[in-house]
C-alpha atoms as a PDB file:
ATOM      1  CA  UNK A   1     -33.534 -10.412  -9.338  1.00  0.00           C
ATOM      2  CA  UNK A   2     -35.110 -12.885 -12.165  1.00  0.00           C
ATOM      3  CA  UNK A   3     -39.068 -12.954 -12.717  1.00  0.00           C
ATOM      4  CA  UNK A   4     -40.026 -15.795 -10.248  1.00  0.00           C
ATOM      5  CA  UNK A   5     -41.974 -17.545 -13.545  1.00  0.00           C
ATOM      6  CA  UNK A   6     -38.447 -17.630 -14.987  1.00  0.00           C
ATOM      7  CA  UNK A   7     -36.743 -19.216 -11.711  1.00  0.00           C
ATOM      8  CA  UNK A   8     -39.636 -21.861 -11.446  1.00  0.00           C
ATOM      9  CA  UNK A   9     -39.335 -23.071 -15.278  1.00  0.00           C
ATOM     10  CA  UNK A  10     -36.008 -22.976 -14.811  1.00  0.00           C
ATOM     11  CA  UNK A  11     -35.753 -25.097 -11.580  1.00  0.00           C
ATOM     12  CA  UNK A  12     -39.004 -27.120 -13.123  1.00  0.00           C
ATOM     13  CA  UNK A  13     -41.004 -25.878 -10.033  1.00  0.00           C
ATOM     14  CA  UNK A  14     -38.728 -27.788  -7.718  1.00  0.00           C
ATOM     15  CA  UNK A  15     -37.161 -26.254  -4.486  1.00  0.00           C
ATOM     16  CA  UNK A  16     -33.603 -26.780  -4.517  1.00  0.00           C
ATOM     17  CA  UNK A  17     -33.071 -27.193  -0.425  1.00  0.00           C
ATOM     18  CA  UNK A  18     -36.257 -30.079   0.468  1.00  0.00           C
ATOM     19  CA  UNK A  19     -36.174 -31.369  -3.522  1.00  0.00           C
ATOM     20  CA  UNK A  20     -39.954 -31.431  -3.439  1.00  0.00           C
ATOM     21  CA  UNK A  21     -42.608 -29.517  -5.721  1.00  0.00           C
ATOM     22  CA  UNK A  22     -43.674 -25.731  -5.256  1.00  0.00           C
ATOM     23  CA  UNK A  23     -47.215 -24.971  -6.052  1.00  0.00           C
ATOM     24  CA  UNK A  24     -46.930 -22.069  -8.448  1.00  0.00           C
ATOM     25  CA  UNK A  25     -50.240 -20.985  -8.190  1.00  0.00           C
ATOM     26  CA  UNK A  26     -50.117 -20.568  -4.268  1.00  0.00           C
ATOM     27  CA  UNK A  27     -49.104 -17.296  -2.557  1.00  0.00           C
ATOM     28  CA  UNK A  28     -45.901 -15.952  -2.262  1.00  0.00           C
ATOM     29  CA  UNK A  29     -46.669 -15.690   1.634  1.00  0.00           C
ATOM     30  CA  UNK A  30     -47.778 -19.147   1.906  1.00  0.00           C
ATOM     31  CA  UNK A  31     -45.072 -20.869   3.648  1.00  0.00           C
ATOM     32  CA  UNK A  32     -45.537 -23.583   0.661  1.00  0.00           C
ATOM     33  CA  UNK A  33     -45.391 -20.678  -1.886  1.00  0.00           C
ATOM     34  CA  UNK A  34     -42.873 -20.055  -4.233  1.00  0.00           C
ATOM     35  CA  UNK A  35     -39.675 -17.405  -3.686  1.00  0.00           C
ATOM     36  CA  UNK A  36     -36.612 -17.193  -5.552  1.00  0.00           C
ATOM     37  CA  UNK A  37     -34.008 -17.770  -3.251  1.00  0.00           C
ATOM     38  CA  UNK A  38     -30.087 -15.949  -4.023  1.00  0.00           C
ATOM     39  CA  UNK A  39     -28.199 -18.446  -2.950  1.00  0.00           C
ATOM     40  CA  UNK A  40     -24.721 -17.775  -2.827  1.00  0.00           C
ATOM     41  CA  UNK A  41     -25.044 -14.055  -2.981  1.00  0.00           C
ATOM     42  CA  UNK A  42     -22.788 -13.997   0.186  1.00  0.00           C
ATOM     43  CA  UNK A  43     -19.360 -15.185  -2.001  1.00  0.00           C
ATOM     44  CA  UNK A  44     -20.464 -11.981  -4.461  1.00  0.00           C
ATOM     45  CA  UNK A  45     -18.297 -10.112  -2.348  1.00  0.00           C
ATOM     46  CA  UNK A  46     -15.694 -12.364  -2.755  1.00  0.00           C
ATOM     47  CA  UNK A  47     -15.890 -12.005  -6.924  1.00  0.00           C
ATOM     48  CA  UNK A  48     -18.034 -15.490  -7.078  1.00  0.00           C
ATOM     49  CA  UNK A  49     -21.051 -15.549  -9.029  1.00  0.00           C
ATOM     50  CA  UNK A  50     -24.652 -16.251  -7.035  1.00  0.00           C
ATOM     51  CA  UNK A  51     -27.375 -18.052  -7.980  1.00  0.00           C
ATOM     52  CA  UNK A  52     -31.206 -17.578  -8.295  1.00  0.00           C
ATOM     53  CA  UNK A  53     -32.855 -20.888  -6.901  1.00  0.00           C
ATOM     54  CA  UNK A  54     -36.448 -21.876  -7.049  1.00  0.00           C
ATOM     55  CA  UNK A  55     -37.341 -22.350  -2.923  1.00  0.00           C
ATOM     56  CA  UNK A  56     -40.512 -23.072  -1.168  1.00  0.00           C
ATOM     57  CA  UNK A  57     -41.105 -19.653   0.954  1.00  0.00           C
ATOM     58  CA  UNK A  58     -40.128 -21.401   4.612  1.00  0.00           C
ATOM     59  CA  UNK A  59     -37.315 -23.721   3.367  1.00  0.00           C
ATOM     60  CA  UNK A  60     -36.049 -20.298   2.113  1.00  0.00           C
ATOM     61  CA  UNK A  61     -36.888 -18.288   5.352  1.00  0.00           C
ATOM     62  CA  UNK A  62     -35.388 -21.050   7.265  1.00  0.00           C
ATOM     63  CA  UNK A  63     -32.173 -21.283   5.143  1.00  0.00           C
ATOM     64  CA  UNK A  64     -31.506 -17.540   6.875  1.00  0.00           C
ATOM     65  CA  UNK A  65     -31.748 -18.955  10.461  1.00  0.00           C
ATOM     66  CA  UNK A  66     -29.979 -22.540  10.326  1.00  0.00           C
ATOM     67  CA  UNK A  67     -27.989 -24.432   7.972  1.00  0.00           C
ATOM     68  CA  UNK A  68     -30.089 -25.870   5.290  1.00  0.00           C
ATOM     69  CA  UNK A  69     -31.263 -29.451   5.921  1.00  0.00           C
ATOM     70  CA  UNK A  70     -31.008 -31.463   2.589  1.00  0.00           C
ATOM     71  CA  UNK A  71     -32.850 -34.539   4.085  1.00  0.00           C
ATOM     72  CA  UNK A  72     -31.517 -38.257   2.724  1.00  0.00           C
ATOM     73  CA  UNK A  73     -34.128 -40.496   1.054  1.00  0.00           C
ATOM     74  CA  UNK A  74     -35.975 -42.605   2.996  1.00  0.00           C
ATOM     75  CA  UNK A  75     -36.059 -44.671  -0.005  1.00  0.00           C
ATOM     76  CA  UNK A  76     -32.453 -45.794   0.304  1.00  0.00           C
ATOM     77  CA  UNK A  77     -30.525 -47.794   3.159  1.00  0.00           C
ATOM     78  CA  UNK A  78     -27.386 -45.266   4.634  1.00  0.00           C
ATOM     79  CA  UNK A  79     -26.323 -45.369   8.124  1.00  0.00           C
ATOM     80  CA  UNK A  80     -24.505 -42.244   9.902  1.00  0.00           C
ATOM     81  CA  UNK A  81     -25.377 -40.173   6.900  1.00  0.00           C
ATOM     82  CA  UNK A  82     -23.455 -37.131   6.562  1.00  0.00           C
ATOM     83  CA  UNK A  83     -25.231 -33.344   6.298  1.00  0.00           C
ATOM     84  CA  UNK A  84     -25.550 -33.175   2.506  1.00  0.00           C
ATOM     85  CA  UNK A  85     -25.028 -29.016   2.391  1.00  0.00           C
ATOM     86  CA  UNK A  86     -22.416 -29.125   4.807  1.00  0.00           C
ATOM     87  CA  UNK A  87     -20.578 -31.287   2.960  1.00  0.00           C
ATOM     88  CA  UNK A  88     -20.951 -30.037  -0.226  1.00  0.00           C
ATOM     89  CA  UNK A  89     -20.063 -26.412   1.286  1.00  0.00           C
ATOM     90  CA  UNK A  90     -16.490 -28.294   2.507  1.00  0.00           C
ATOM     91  CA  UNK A  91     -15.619 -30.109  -0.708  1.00  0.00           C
ATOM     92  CA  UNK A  92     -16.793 -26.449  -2.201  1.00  0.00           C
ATOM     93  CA  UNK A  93     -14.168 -24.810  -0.022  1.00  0.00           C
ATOM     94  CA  UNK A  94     -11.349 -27.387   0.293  1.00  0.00           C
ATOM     95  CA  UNK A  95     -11.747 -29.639  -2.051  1.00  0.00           C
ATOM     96  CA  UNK A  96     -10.446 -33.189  -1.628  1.00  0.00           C
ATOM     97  CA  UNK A  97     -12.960 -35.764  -0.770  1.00  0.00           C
ATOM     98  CA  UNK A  98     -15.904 -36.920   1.922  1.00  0.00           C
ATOM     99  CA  UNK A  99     -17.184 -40.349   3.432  1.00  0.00           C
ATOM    100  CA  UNK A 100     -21.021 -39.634   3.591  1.00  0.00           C
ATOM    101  CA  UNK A 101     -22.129 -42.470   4.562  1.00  0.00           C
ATOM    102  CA  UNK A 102     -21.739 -45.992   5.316  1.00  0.00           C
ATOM    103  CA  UNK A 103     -23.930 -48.840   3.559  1.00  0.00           C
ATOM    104  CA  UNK A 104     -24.671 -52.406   4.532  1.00  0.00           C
ATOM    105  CA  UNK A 105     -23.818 -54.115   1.471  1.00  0.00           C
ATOM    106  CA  UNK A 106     -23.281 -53.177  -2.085  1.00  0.00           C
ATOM    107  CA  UNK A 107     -26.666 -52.735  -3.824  1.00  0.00           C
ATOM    108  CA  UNK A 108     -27.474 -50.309  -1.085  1.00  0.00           C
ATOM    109  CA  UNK A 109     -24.386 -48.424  -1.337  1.00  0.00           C
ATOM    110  CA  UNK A 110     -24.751 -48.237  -5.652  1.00  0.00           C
ATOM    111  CA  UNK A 111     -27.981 -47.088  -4.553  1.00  0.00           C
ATOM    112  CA  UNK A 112     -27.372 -44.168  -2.685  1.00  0.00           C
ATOM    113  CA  UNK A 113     -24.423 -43.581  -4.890  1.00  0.00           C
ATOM    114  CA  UNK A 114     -26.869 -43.184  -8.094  1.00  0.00           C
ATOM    115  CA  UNK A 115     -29.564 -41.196  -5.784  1.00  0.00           C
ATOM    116  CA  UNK A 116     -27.196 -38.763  -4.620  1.00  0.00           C
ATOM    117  CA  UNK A 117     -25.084 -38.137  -7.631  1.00  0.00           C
ATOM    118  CA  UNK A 118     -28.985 -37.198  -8.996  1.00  0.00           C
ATOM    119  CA  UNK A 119     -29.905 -35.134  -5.619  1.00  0.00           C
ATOM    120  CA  UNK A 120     -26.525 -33.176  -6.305  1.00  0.00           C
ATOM    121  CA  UNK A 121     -27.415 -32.428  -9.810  1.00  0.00           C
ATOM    122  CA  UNK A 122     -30.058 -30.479  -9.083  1.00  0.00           C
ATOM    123  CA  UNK A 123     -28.724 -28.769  -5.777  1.00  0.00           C
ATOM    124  CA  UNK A 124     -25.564 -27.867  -7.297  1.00  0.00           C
ATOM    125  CA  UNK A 125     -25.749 -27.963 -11.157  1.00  0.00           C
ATOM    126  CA  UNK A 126     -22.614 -25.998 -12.204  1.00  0.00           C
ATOM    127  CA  UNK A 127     -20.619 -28.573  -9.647  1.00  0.00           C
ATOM    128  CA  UNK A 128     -19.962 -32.005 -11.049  1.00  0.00           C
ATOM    129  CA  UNK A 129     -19.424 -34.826  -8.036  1.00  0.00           C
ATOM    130  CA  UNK A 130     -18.065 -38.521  -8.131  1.00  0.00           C
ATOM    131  CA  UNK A 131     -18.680 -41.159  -5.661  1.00  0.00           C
ATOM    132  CA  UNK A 132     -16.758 -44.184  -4.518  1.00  0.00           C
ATOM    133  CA  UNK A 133     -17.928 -47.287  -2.520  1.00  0.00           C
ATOM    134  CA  UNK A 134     -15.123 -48.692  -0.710  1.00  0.00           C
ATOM    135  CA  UNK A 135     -15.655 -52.148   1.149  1.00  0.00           C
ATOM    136  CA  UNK A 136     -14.529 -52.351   4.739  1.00  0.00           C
ATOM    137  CA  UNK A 137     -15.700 -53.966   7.919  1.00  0.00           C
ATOM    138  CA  UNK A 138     -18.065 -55.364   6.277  1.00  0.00           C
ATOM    139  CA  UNK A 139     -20.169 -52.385   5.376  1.00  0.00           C
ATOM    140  CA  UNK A 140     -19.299 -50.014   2.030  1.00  0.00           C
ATOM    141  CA  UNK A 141     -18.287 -46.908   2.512  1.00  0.00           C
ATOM    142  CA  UNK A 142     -19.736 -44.245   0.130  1.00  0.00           C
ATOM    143  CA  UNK A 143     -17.609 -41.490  -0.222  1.00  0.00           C
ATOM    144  CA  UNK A 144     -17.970 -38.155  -2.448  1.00  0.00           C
ATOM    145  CA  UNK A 145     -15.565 -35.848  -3.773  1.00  0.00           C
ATOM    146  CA  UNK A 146     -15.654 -32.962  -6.386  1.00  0.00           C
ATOM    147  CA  UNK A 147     -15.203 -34.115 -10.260  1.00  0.00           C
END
């Protein structure tokens, strides 16, 4: 396991599941503390390589009990929005591509196109994603697929 200083420079003191800022300087038992999560240590076993994310201590704990919740914006527009870790767990597995979610008009949809492309890059940075905003029913479908 890395030195948790090296994980939080690394990650710029970000968590990787909520996408908000860990407060170095609090405890490692505070559930707003820092811990260096192993995520994808399970596919090890499989001859895939894991790696050592920067967590807050509960999103970590919590990770080991339920799926991950990567929570949308609330600074964009998307309606039915699709589980952002599930998803990118699929596309991991299977490949192929994703609708996501569904936008009411075109701005919106470039939008949450731009903002998740950016969420992505920092949840997944050795995966590269594209999006696509297809019109239909008028609404734009956002859909995202592997690079």
């Amino acid at each position: 396991m890395s030195d948790l200083n090296e994980v939080g420079q690394k990650d710029n003191w970000i968590c990787w599941l909520c996408d908000r800022e860990v407060d170095q300087d609090l405890s490692v038992n505070h559930d707003l503390g820092p811990s260096v999560d192993s995520y994808g240590a399970i596919r090890v076993k499989k001859g895939a390589d894991y790696v050592e994310r920067l967590a807050h201590r509960q999103c970590n704990t919590m990770k080991g009990k339920i799926s991950p919740a990567v929570p949308w914006s609330k600074d964009i527009f998307v309606v039915d929005p699709s589980p952002i870790f599930e998803t990118v767990e699929r596309l991991r597995k299977k490949g192929g591509r994703e609708i996501i979610a569904r936008c009411p008009d075109l701005n919106d949809g470039e939008q949450a196109s731009s903002w998740l492309l950016d969420r992505l890059s920092r949840l997944e940075p050795n995966l590269k994603f594209e999006t696509s905003l297809n019109p239909g029913g008028g609404q734009y479908v956002l859909t995202l697929r592997l690079a």
